[in-house]
Protein backbone atom coordinates (compact mmCIF):
# COMPACT_ATOMS: atom_id res chain seq x y z
CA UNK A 1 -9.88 0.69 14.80
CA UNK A 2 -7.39 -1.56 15.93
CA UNK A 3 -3.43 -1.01 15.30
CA UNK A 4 -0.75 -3.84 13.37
CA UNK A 5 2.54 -4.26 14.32
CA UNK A 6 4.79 -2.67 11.06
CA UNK A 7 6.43 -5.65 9.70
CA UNK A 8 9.36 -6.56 12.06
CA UNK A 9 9.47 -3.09 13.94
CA UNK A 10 7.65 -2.21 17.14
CA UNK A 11 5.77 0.73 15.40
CA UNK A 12 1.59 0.26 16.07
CA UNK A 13 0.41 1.69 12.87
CA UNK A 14 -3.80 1.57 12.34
CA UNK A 15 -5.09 -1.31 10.11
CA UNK A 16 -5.99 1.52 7.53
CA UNK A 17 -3.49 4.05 6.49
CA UNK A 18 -4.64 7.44 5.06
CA UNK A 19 -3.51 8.60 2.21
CA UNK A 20 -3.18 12.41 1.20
CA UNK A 21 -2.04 12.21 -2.58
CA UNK A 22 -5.21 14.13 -3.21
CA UNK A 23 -4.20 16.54 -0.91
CA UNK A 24 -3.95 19.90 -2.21
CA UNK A 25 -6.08 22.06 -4.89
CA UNK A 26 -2.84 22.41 -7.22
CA UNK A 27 -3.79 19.00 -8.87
CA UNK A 28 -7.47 19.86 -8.78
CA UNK A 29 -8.33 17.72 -6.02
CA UNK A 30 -9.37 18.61 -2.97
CA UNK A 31 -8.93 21.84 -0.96
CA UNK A 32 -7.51 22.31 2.44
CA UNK A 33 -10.61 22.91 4.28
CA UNK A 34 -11.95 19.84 2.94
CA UNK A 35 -8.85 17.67 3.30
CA UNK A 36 -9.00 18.48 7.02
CA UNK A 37 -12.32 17.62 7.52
CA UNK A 38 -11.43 13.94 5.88
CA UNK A 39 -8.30 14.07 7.97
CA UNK A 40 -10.58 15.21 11.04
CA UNK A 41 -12.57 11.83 10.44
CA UNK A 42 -10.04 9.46 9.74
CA UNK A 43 -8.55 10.74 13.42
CA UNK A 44 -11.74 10.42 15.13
CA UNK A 45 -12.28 6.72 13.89
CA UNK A 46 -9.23 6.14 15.65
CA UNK A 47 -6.51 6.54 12.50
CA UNK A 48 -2.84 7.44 13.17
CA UNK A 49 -1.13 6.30 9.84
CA UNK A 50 -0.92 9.27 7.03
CA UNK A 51 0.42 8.40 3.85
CA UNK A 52 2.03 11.58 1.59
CA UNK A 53 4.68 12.26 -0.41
CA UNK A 54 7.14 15.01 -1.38
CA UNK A 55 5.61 15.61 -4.84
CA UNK A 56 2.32 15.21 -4.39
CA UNK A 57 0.17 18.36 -5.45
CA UNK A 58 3.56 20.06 -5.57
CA UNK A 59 4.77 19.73 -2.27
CA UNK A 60 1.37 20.63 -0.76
CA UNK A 61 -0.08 17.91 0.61
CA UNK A 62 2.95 17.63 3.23
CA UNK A 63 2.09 21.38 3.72
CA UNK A 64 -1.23 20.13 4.52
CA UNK A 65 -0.77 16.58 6.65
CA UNK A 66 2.12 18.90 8.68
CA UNK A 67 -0.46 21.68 9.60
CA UNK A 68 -3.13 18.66 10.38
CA UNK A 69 -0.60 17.04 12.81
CA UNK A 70 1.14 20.02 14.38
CA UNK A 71 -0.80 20.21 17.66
CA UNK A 72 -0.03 16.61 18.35
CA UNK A 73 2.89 15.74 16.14
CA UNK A 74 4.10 12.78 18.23
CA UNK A 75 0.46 11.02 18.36
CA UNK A 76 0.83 10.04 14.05
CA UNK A 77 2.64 7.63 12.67
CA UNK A 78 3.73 9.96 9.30
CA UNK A 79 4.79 8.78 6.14
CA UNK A 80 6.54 10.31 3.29
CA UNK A 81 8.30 9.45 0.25
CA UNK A 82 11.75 11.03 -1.53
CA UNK A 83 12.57 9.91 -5.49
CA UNK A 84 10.48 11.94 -7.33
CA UNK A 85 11.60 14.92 -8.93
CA UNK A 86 10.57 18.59 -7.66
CA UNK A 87 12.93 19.72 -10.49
CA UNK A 88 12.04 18.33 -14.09
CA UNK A 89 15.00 19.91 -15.43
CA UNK A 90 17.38 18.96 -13.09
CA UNK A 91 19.37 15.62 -13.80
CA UNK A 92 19.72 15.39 -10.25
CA UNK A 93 16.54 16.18 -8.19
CA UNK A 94 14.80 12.27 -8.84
CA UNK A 95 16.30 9.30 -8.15
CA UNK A 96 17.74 7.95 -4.86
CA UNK A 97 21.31 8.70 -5.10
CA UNK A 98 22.63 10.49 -1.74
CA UNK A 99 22.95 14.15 -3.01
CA UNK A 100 18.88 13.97 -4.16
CA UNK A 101 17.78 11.38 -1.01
CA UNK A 102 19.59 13.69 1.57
CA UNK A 103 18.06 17.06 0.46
CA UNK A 104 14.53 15.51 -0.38
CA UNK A 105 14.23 14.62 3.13
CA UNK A 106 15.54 18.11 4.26
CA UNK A 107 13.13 19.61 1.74
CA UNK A 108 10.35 17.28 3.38
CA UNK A 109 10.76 17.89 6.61
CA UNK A 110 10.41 21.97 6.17
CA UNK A 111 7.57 21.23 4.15
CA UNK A 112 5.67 19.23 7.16
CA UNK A 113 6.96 21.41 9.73
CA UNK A 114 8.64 18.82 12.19
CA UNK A 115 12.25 17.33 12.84
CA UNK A 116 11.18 13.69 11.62
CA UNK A 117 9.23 11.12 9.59
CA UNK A 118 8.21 7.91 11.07
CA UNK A 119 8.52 6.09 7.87
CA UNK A 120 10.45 7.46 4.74
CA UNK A 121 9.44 5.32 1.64
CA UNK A 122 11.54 5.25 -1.54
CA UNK A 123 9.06 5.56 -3.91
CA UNK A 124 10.23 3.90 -6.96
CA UNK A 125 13.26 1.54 -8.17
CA UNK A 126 16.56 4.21 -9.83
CA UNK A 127 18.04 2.06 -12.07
CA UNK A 128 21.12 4.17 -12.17
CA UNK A 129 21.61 4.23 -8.43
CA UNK A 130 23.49 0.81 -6.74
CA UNK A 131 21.37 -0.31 -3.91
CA UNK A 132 24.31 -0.49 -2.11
CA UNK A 133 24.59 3.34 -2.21
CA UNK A 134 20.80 3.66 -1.44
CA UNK A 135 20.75 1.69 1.66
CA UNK A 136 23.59 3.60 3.12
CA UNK A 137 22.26 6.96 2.58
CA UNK A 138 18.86 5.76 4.48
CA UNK A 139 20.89 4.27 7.52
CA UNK A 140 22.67 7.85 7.49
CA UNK A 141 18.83 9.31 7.47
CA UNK A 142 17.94 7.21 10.56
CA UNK A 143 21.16 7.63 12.67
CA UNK A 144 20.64 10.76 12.12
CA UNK A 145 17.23 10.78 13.96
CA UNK A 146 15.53 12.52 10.02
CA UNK A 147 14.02 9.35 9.65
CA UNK A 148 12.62 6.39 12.40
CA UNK A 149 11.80 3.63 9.56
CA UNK A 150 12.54 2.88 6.56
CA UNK A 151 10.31 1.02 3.11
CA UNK A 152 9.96 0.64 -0.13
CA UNK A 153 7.60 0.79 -3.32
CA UNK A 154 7.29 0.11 -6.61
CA UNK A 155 10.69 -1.86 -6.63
CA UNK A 156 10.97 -5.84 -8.09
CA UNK A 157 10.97 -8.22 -5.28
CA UNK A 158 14.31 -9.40 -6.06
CA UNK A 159 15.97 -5.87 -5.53
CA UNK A 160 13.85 -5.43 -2.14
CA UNK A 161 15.52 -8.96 -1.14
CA UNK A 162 18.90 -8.05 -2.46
CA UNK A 163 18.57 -4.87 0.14
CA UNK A 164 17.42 -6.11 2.80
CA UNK A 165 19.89 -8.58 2.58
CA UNK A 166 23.27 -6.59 2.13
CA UNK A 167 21.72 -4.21 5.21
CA UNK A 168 21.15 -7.34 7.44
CA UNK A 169 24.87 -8.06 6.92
CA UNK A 170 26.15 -5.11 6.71
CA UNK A 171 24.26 -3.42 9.97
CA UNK A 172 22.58 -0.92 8.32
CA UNK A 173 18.54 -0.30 8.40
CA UNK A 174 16.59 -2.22 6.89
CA UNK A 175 13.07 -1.83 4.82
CA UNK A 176 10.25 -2.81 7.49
CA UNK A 177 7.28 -1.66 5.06
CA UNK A 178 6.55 -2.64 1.54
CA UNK A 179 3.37 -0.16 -0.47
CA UNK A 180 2.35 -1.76 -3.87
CA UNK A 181 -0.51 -1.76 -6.21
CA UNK A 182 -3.16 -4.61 -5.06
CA UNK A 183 -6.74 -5.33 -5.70
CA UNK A 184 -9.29 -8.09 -7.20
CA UNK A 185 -8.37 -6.37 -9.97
CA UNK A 186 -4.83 -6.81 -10.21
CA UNK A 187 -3.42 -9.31 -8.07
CA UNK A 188 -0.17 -9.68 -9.79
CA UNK A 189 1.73 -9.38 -6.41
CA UNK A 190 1.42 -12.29 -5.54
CA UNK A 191 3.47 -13.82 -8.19
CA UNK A 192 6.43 -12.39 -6.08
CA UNK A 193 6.26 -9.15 -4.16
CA UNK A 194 3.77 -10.57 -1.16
CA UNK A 195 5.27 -13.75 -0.92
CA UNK A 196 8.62 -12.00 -0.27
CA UNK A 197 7.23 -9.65 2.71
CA UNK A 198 5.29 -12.75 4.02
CA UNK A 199 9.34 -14.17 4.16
CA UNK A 200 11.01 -10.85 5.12
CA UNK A 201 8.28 -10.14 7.81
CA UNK A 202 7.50 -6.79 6.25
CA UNK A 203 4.63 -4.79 7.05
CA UNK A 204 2.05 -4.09 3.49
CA UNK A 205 -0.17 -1.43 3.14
CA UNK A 206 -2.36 -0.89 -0.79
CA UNK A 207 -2.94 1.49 -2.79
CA UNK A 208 -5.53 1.30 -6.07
CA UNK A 209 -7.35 -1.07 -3.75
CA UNK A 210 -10.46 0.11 -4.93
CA UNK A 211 -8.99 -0.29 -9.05
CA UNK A 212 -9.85 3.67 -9.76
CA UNK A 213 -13.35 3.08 -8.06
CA UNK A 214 -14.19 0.27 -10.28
CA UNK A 215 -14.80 -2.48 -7.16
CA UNK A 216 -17.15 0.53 -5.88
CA UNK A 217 -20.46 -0.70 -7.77
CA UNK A 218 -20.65 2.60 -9.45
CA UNK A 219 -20.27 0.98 -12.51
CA UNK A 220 -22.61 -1.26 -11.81
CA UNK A 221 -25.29 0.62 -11.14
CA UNK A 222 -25.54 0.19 -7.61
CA UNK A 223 -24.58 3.65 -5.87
CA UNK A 224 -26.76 5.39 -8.88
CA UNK A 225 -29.37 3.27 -9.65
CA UNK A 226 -28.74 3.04 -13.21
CA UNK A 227 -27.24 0.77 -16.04
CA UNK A 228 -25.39 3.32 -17.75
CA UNK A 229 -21.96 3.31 -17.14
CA UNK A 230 -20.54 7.00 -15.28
CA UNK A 231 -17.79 8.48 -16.99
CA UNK A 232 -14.11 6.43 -15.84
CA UNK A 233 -15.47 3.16 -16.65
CA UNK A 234 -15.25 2.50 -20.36
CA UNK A 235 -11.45 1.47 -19.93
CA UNK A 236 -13.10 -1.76 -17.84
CA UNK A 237 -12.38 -5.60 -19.20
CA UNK A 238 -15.15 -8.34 -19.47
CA UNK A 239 -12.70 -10.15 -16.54
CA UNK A 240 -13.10 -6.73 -14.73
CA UNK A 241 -16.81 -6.41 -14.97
CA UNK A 242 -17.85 -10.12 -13.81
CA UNK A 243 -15.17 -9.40 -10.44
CA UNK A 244 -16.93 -6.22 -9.86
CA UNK A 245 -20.27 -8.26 -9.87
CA UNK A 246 -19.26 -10.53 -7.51
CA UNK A 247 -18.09 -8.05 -5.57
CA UNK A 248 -21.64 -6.37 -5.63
CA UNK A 249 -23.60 -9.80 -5.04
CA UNK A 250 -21.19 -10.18 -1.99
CA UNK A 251 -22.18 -6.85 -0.70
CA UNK A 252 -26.09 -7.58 -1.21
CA UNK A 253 -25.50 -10.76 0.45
CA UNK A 254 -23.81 -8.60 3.70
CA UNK A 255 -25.90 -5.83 3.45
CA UNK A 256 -22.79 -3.45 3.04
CA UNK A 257 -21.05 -1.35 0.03
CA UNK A 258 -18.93 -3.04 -2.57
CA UNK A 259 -16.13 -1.01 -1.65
CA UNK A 260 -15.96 -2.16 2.01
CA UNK A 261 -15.99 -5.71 0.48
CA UNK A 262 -13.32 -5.35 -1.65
CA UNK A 263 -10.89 -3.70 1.25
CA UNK A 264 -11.80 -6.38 3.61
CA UNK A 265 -10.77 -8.83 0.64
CA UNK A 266 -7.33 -6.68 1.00
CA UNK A 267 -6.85 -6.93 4.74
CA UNK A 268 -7.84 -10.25 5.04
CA UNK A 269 -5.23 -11.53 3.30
CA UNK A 270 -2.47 -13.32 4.52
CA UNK A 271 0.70 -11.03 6.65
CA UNK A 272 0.27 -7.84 7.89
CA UNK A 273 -1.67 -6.10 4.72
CA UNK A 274 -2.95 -2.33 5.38
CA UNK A 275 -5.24 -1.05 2.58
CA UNK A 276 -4.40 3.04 1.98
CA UNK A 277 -7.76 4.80 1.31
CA UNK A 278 -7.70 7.96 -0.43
CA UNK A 279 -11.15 10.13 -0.65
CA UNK A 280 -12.49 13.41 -1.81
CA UNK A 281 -15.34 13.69 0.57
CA UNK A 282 -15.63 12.73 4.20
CA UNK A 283 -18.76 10.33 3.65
CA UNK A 284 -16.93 8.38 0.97
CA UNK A 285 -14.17 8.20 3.94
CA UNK A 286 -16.71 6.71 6.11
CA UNK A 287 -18.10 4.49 4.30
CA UNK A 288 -14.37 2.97 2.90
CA UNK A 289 -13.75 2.87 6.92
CA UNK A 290 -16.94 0.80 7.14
CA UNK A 291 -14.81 -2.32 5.94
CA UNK A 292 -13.90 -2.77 9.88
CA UNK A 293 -16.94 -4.42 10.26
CA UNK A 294 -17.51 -6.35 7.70
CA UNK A 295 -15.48 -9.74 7.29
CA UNK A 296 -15.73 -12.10 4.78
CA UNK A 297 -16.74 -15.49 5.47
CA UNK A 298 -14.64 -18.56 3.75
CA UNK A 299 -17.44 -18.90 1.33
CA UNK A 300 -17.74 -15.37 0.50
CA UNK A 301 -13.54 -15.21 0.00
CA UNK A 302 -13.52 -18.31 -1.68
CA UNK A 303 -16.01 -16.67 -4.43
CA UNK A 304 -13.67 -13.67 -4.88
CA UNK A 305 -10.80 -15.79 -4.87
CA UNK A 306 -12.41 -17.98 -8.12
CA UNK A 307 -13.41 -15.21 -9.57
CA UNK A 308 -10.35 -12.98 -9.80
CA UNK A 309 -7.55 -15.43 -9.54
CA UNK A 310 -4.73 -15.15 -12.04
CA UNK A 311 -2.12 -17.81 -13.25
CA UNK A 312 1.36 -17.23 -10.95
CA UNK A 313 3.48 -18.30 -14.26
CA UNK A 314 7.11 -20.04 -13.99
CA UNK A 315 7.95 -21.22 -11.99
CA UNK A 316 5.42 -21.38 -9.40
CA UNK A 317 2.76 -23.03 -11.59
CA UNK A 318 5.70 -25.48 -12.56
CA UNK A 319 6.64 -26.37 -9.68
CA UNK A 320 3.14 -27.21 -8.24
CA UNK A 321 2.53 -29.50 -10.83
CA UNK A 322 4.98 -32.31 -12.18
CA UNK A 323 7.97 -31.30 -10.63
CA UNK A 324 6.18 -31.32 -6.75
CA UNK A 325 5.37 -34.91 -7.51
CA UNK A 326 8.76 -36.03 -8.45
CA UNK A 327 10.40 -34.17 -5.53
CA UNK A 328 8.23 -35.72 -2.73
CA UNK A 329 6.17 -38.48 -4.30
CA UNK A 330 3.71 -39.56 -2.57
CA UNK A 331 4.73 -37.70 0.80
CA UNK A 332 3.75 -34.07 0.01
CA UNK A 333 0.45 -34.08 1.95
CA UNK A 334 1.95 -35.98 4.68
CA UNK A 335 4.83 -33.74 5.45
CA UNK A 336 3.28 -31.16 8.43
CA UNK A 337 4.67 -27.67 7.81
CA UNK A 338 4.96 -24.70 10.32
CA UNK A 339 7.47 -22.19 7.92
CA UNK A 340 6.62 -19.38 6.29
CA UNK A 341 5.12 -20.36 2.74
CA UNK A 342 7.60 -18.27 0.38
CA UNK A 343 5.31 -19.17 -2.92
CA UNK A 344 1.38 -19.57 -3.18
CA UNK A 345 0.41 -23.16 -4.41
């Protein structure tokens, strides 16, 4: 395991993050005993990032990740996440507004047992609540030592700009961490979202990286030997099923599982980009952690690449056509360029 720098922080977080969503039998997922002994693994392949959240399973799985840290609280890099509601009925328990942001940390940090969280995401965009009033209440949250970091998911890339921007000139903190939804199943990211943390310098970590287990091969027939599809699958495209085959052939090819070729894909991509893995079972933990030794050849990523690539849309495909060649002419390939690329072309 070796450790990234989070965005523009100093934090060392490992290059795969943990998550505990299925921590925590009240969601029927997995128990405590068993959710330590995936935690016990992660830790003992060198992990230090853990990924939870205040609603998950009910508030449990902090109740869990807090009891799995305890004896050496200051070793993990924790993560948590205020916005959703604990309190359906309750106009004001969701959302990031102060009154909810302030007492969902509070409720967080008795729930994990210690006085802070290394990285507090906001977990989703409130369209009633100004940014401006968000990004206050989180500098208040890290002044006041409840909070180290800050980051954000699930929001448009323009509003993640728009706040990073008002807290650069205002002197408040700033997001250093960005968690979306990215795969070779859905790459729609990079449309906007990962070109903006490549320009913001923030840090990336995945979730669905595996698309619901459908880059495993399990519906393929290669981790049970069979040609009928397991139950989960029949939801799949004809676009989904021919990625998922390359993604098999690619594993054949390496002589490794098709879900440590489709993380690699995910941390082999451009920036700092941390895949989250999220497992019921310690050998499926194992074998997702397996994608530390396995990387992908420029052949091998050029075939996933082809296979799964979508169309960016206006105005990035407009702009690499026509409009490219009347800006710079003939020049284009002749012009040497060492900034950040803020669009894929």
């Amino acid at each position: 395991m070796r450790y990234k720098l989070l965005g523009h922080s100093g934090l060392r977080v490992s290059e795969v993050c943990l998550g505990a969503m299925g921590f925590g039998a009240e969601w029927g997922t997995v128990s405590e005993d068993a959710s330590r002994s995936i935690f016990d693994a992660y830790v003992a392949a060198g992990g230090n990032f853990i990924d939870t959240a205040n609603f998950y399973a009910d508030g449990t799985s902090e109740e869990y990740v807090g009891r799995f840290i305890a004896h050496d609280r200051d070793r993990f890099v924790l993560a948590t996440k205020c916005t959703m509601t604990m309190r359906p009925d309750d106009p004001n328990a969701g959302g990031t507004h102060r009154k909810n942001l302030m007492r969902s940390v509070d409720a967080s940090l008795q729930r994990l047992g210690t006085d802070y969280i290394d990285l507090l995401w906001v977990h989703a965009w409130d369209e009633f609540t100004p940014i401006e009033e968000v990004m206050r209440a989180l500098d208040d949250v890290v002044r006041s030592g409840k909070a180290l970091y800050v980051g954000v998911s699930n929001m448009p890339a323009w509003l993640v700009a728009r706040a990073n921007t008002l807290a650069e000139l205002r002197g408040w903190t700033p997001f250093v961490g960005l968690e979306i939804a990215y795969s070779l199943l859905d790459r729609t990211a990079e449309r906007e979202l990962l070109p903006m943390a490549r320009a913001l310098d923030l840090g990336v970590t995945t979730f669905f990286s595996l698309a619901w287990g459908k880059l495993s091969g399990k519906y393929s027939g290669v981790t049970g030997g069979t040609d009928q599809m397991p139950e989960g699958g029949e939801d799949m495209t004809a676009r989904d099923h021919t990625i998922a085959r390359e993604v098999v052939a690619v594993a054949q090819e390496l002589g490794c599982a098709p879900a440590q070729v489709a993380l690699s894909w995910v941390r082999q991509q451009p920036g700092v980009v941390i895949p989250l893995v999220a497992t019921r079972t310690v050998e499926h933990l194992q074998q997702d952690l397996g994608c530390l030794a396995v990387e992908l050849g420029q052949e091998h990523r050029r075939r996933l690449d082809e296979v799964s690539k979508i169309e960016l849309g206006y105005p990035h495909d407009f702009w690499a056509g026509a409009v490219r060649d009347v800006m710079y002419g003939e020049m284009y390939s002749a012009i040497d360029d060492h900034h950040v690329r803020i669009a894929t072309v």
